[in-house]
PDB file of N, CA and C in Angstrom:
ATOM      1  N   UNK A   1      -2.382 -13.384   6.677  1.00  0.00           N
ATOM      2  CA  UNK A   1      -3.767 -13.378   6.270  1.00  0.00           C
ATOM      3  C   UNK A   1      -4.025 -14.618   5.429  1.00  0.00           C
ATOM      4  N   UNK A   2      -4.883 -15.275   5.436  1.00  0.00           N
ATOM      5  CA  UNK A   2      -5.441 -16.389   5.032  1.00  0.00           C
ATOM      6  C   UNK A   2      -6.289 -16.128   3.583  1.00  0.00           C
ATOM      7  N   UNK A   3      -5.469 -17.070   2.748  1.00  0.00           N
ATOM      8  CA  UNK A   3      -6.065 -17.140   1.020  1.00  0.00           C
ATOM      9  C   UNK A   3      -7.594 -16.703   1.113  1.00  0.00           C
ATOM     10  N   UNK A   4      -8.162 -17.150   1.606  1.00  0.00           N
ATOM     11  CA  UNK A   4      -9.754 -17.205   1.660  1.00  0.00           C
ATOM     12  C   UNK A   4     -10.668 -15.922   2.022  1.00  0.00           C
ATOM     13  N   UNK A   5      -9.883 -15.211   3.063  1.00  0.00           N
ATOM     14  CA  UNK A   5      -9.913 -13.592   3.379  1.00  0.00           C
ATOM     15  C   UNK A   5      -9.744 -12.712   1.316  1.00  0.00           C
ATOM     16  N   UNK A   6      -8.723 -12.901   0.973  1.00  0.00           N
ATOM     17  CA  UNK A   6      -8.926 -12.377  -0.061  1.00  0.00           C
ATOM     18  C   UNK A   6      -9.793 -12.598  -0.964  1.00  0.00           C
ATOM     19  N   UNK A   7      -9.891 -13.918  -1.211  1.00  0.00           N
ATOM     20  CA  UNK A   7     -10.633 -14.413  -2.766  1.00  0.00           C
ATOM     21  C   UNK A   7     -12.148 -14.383  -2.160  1.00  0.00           C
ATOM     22  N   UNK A   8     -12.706 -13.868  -1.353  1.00  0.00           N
ATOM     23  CA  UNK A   8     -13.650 -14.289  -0.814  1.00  0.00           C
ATOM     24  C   UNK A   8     -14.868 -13.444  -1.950  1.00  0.00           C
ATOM     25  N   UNK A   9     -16.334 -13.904  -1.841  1.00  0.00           N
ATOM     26  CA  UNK A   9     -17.271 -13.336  -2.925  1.00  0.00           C
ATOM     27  C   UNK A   9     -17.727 -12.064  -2.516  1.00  0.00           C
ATOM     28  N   UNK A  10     -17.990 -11.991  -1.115  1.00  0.00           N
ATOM     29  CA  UNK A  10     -18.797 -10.269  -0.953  1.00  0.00           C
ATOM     30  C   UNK A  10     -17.727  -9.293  -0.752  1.00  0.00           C
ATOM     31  N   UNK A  11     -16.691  -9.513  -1.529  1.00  0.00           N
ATOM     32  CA  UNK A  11     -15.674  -8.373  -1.630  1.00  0.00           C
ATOM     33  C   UNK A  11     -16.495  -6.900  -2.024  1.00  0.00           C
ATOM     34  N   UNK A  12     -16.310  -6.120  -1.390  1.00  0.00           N
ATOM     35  CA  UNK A  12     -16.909  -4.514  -1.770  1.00  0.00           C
ATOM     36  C   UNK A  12     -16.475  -3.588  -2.981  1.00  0.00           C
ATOM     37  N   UNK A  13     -17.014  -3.767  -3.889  1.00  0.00           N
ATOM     38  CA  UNK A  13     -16.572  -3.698  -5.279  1.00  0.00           C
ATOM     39  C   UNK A  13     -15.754  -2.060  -5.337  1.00  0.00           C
ATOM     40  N   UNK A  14     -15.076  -2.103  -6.048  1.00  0.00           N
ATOM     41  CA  UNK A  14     -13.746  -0.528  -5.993  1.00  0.00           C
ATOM     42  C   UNK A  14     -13.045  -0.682  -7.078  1.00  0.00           C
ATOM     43  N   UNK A  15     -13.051   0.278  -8.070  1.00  0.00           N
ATOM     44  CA  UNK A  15     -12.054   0.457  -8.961  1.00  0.00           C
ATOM     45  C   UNK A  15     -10.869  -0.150  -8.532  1.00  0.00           C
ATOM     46  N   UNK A  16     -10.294   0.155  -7.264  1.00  0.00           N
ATOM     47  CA  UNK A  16      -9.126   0.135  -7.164  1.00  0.00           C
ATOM     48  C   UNK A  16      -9.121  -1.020  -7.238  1.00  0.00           C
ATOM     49  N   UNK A  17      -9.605  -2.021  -7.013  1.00  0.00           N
ATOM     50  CA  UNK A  17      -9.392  -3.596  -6.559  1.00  0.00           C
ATOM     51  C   UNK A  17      -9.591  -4.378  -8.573  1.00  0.00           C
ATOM     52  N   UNK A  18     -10.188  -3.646  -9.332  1.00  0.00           N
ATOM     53  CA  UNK A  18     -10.809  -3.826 -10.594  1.00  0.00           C
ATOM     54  C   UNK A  18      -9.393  -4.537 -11.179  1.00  0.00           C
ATOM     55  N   UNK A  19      -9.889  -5.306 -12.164  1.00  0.00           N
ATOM     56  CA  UNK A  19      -8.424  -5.985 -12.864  1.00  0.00           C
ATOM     57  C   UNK A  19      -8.906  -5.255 -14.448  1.00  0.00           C
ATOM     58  N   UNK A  20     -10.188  -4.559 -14.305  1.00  0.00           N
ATOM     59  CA  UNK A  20     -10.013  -3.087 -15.993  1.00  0.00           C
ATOM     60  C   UNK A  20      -9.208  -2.212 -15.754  1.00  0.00           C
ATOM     61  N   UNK A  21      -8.687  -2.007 -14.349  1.00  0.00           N
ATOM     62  CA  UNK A  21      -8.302  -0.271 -14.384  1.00  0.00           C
ATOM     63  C   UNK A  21      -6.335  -0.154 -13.754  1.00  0.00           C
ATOM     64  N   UNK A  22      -6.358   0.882 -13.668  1.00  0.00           N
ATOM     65  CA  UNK A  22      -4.608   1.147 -13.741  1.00  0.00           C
ATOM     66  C   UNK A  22      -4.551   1.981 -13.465  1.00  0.00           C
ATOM     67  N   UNK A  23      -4.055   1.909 -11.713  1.00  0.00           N
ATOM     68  CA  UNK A  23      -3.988   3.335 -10.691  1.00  0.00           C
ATOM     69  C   UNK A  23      -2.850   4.265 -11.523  1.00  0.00           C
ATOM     70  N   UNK A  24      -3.081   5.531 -11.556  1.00  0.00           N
ATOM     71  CA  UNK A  24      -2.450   6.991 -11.968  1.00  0.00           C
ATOM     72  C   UNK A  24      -1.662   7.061 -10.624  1.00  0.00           C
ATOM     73  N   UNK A  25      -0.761   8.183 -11.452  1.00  0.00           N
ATOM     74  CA  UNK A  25       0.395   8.274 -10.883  1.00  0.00           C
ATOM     75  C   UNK A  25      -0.417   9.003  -8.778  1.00  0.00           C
ATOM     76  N   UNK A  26      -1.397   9.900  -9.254  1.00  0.00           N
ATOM     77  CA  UNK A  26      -1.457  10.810  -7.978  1.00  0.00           C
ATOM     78  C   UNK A  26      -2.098   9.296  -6.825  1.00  0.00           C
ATOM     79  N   UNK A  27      -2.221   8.465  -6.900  1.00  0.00           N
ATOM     80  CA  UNK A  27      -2.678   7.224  -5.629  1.00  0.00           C
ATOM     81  C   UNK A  27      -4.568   7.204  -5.269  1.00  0.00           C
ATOM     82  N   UNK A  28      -5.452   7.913  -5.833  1.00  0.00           N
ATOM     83  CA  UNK A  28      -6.061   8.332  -6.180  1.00  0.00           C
ATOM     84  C   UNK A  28      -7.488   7.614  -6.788  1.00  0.00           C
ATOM     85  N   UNK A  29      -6.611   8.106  -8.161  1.00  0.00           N
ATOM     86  CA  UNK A  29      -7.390   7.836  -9.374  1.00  0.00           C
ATOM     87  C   UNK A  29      -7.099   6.649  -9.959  1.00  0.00           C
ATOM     88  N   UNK A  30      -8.385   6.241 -11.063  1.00  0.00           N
ATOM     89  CA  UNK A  30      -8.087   4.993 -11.609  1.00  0.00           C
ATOM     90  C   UNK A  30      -8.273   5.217 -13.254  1.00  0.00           C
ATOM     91  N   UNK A  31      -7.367   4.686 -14.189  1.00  0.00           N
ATOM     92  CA  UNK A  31      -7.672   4.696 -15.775  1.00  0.00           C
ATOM     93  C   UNK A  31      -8.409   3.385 -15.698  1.00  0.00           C
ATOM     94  N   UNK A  32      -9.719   3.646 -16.094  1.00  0.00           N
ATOM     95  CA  UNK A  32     -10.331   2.478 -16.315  1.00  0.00           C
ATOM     96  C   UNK A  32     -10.563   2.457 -17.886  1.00  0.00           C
ATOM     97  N   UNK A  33     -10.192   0.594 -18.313  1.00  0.00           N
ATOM     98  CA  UNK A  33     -10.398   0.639 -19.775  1.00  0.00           C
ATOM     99  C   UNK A  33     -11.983   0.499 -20.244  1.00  0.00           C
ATOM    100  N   UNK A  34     -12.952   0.649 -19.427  1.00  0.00           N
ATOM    101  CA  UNK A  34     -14.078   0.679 -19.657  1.00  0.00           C
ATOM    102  C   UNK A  34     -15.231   2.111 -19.731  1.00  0.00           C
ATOM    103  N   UNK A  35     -14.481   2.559 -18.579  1.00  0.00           N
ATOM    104  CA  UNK A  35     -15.252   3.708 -18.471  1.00  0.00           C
ATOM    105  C   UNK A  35     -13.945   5.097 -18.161  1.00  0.00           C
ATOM    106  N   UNK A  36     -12.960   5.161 -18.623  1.00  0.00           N
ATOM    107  CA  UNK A  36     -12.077   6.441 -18.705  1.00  0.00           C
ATOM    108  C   UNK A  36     -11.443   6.460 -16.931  1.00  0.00           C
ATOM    109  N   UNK A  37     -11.186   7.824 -16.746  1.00  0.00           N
ATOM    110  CA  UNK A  37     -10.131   7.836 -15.285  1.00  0.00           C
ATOM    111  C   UNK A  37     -11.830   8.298 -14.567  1.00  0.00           C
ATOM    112  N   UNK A  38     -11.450   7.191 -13.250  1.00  0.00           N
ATOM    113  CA  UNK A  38     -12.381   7.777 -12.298  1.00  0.00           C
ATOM    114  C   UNK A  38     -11.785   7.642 -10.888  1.00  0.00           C
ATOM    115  N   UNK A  39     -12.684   7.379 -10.085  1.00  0.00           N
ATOM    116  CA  UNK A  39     -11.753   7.702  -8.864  1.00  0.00           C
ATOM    117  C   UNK A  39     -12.037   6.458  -8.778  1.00  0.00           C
ATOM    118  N   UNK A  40     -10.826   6.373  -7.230  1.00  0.00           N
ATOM    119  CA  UNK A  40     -10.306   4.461  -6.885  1.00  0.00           C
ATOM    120  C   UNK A  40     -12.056   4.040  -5.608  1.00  0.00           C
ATOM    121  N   UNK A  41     -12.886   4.920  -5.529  1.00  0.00           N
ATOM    122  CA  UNK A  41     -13.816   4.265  -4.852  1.00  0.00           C
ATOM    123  C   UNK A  41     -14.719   3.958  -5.369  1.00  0.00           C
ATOM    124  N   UNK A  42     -14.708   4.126  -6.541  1.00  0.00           N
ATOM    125  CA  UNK A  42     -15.920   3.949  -7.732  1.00  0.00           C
ATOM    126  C   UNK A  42     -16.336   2.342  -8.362  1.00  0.00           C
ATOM    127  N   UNK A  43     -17.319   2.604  -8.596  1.00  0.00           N
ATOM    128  CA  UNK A  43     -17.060   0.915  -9.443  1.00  0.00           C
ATOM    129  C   UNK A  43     -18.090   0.829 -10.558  1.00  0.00           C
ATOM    130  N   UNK A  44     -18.118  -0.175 -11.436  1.00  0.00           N
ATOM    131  CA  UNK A  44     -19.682  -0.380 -12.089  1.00  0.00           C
ATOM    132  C   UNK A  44     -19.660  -1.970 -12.726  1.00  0.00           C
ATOM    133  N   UNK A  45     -20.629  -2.263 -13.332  1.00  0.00           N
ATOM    134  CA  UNK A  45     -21.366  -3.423 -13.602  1.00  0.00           C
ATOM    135  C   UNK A  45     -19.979  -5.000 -14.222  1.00  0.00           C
ATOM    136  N   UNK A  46     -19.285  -4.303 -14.273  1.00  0.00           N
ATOM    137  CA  UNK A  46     -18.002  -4.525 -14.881  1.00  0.00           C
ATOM    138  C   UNK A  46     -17.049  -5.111 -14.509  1.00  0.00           C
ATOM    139  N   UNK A  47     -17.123  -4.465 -13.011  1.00  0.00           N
ATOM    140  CA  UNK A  47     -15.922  -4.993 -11.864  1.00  0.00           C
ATOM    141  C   UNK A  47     -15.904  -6.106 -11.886  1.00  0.00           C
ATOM    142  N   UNK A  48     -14.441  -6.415 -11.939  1.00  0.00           N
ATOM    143  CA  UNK A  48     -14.067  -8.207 -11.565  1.00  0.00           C
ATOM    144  C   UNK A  48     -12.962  -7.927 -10.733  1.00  0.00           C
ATOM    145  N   UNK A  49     -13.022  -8.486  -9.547  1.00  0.00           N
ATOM    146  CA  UNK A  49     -12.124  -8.526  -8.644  1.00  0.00           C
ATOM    147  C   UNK A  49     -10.621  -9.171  -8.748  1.00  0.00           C
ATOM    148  N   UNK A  50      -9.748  -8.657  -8.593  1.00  0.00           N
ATOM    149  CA  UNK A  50      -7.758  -8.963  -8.418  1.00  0.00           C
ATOM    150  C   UNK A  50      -7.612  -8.952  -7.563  1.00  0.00           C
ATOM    151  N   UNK A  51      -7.127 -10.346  -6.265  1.00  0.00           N
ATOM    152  CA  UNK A  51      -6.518 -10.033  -5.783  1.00  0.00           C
ATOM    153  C   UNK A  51      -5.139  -9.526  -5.571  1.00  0.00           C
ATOM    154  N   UNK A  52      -4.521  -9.523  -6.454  1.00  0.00           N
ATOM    155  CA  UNK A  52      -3.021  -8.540  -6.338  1.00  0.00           C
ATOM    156  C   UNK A  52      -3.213  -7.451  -6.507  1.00  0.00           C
ATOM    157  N   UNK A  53      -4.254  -6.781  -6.904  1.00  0.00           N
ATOM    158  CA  UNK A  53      -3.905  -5.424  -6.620  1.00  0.00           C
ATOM    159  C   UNK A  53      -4.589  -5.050  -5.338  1.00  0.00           C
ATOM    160  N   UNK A  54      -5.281  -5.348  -4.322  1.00  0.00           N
ATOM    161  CA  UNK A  54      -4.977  -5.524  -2.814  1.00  0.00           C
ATOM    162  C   UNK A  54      -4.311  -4.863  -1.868  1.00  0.00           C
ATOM    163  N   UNK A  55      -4.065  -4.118  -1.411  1.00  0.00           N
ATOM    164  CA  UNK A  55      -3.011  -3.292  -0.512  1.00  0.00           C
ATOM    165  C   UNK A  55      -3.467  -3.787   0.941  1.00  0.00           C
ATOM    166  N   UNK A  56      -2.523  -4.667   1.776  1.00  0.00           N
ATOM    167  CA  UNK A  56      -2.511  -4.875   3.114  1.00  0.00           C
ATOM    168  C   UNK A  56      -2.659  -3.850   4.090  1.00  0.00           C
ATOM    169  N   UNK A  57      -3.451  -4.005   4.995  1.00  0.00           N
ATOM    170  CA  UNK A  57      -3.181  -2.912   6.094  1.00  0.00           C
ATOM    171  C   UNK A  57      -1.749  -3.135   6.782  1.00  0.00           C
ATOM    172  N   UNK A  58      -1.826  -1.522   7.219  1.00  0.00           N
ATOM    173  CA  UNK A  58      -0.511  -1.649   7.976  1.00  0.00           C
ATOM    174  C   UNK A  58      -0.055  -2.246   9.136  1.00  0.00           C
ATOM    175  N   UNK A  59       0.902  -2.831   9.557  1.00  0.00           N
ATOM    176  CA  UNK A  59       0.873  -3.456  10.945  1.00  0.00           C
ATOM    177  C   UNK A  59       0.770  -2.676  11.822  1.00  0.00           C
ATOM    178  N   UNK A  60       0.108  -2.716  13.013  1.00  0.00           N
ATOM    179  CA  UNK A  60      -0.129  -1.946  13.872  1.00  0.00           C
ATOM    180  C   UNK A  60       1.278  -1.977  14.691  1.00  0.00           C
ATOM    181  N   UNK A  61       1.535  -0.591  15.338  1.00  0.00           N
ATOM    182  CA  UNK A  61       2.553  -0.058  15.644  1.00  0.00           C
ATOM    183  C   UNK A  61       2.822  -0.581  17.430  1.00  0.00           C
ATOM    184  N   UNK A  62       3.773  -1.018  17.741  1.00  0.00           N
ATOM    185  CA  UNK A  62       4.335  -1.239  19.283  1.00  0.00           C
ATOM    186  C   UNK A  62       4.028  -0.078  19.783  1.00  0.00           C
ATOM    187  N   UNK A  63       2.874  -0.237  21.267  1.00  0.00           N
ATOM    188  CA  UNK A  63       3.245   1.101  21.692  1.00  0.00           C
ATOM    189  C   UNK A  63       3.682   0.351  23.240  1.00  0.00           C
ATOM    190  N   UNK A  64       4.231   1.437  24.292  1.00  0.00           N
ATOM    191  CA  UNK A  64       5.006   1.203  25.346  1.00  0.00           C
ATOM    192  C   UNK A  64       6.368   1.476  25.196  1.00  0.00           C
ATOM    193  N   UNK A  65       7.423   1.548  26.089  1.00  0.00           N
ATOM    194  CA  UNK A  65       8.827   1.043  26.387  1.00  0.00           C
ATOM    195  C   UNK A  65       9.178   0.390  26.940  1.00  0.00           C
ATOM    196  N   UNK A  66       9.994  -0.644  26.198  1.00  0.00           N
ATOM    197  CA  UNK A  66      10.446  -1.818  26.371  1.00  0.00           C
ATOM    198  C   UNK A  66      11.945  -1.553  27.005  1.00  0.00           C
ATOM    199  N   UNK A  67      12.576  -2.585  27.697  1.00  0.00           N
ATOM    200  CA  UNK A  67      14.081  -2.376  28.165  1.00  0.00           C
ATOM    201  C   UNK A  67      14.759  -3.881  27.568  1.00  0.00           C
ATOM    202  N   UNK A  68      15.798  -4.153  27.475  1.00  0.00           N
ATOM    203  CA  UNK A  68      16.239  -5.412  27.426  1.00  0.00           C
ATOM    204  C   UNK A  68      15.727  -6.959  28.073  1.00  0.00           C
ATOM    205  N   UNK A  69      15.702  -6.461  29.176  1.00  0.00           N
ATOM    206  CA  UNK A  69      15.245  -7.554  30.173  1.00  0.00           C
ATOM    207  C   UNK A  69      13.860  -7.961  29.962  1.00  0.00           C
ATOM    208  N   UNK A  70      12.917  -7.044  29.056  1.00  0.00           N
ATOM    209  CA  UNK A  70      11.622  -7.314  28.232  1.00  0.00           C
ATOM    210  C   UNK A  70      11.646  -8.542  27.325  1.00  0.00           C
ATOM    211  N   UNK A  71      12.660  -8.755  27.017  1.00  0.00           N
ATOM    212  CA  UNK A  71      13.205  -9.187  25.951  1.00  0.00           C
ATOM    213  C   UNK A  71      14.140 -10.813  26.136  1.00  0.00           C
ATOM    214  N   UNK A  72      14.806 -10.570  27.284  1.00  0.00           N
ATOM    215  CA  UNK A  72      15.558 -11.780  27.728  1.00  0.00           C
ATOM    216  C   UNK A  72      14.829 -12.957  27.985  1.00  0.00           C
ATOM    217  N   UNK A  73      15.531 -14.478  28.023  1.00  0.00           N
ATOM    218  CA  UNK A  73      14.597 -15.621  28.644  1.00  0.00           C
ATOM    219  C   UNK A  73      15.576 -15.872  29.889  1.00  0.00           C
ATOM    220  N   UNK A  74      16.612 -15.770  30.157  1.00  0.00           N
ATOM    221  CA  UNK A  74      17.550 -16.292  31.334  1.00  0.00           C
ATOM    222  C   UNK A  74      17.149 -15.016  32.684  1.00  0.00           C
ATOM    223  N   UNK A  75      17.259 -15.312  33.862  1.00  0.00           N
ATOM    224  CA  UNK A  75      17.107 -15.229  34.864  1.00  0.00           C
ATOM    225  C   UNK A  75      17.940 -13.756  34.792  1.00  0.00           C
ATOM    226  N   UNK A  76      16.731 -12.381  35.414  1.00  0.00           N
ATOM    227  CA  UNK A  76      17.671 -11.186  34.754  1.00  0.00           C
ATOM    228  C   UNK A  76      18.799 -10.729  36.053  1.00  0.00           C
ATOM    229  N   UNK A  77      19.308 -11.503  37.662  1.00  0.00           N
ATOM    230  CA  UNK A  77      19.688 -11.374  38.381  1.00  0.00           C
ATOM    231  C   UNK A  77      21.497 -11.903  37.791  1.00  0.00           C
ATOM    232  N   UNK A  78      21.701 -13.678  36.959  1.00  0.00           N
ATOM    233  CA  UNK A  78      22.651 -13.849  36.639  1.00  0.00           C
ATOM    234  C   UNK A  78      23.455 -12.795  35.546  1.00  0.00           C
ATOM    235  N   UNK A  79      24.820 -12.788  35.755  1.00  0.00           N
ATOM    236  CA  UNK A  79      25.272 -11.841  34.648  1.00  0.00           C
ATOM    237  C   UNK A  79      26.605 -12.564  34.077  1.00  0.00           C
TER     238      UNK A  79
END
């Protein structure tokens, strides 16, 4: 992903992304030092965006079955 994807300005404002607040243990919630624990979709006038706290999506998963010869570059007849 490309620097610019993150730091970008119309980021969608979220506790979770907030550099006031400090995700709780349940994945959840947020201790915000401004406004107490709220939840991680919340936000207010306050928010300033981190990118490190950021969570990547997941890579999307291989689907199919593959065999070896999927896989080889040499001619799959020689052995």
């Amino acid at each position: 992903m490309k620097l610019k994807k993150l730091l970008r300005k119309n980021m969608e404002p979220r506790c979770t992304y907030c550099s006031h607040g400090t995700p709780l243990a349940d994945g959840r919630r947020i201790a915000c030092r401004r406004r107490g624990v709220v939840d991680g979709t919340d936000h207010c006038r306050a928010f300033q965006y981190d990118p490190l706290r950021r969570v990547p999506p997941k890579p999307a998963a291989l689907r199919g079955h593959f065999t070896d010869a999927d896989f080889s570059l040499g001619d799959t007849n020689e052995k």
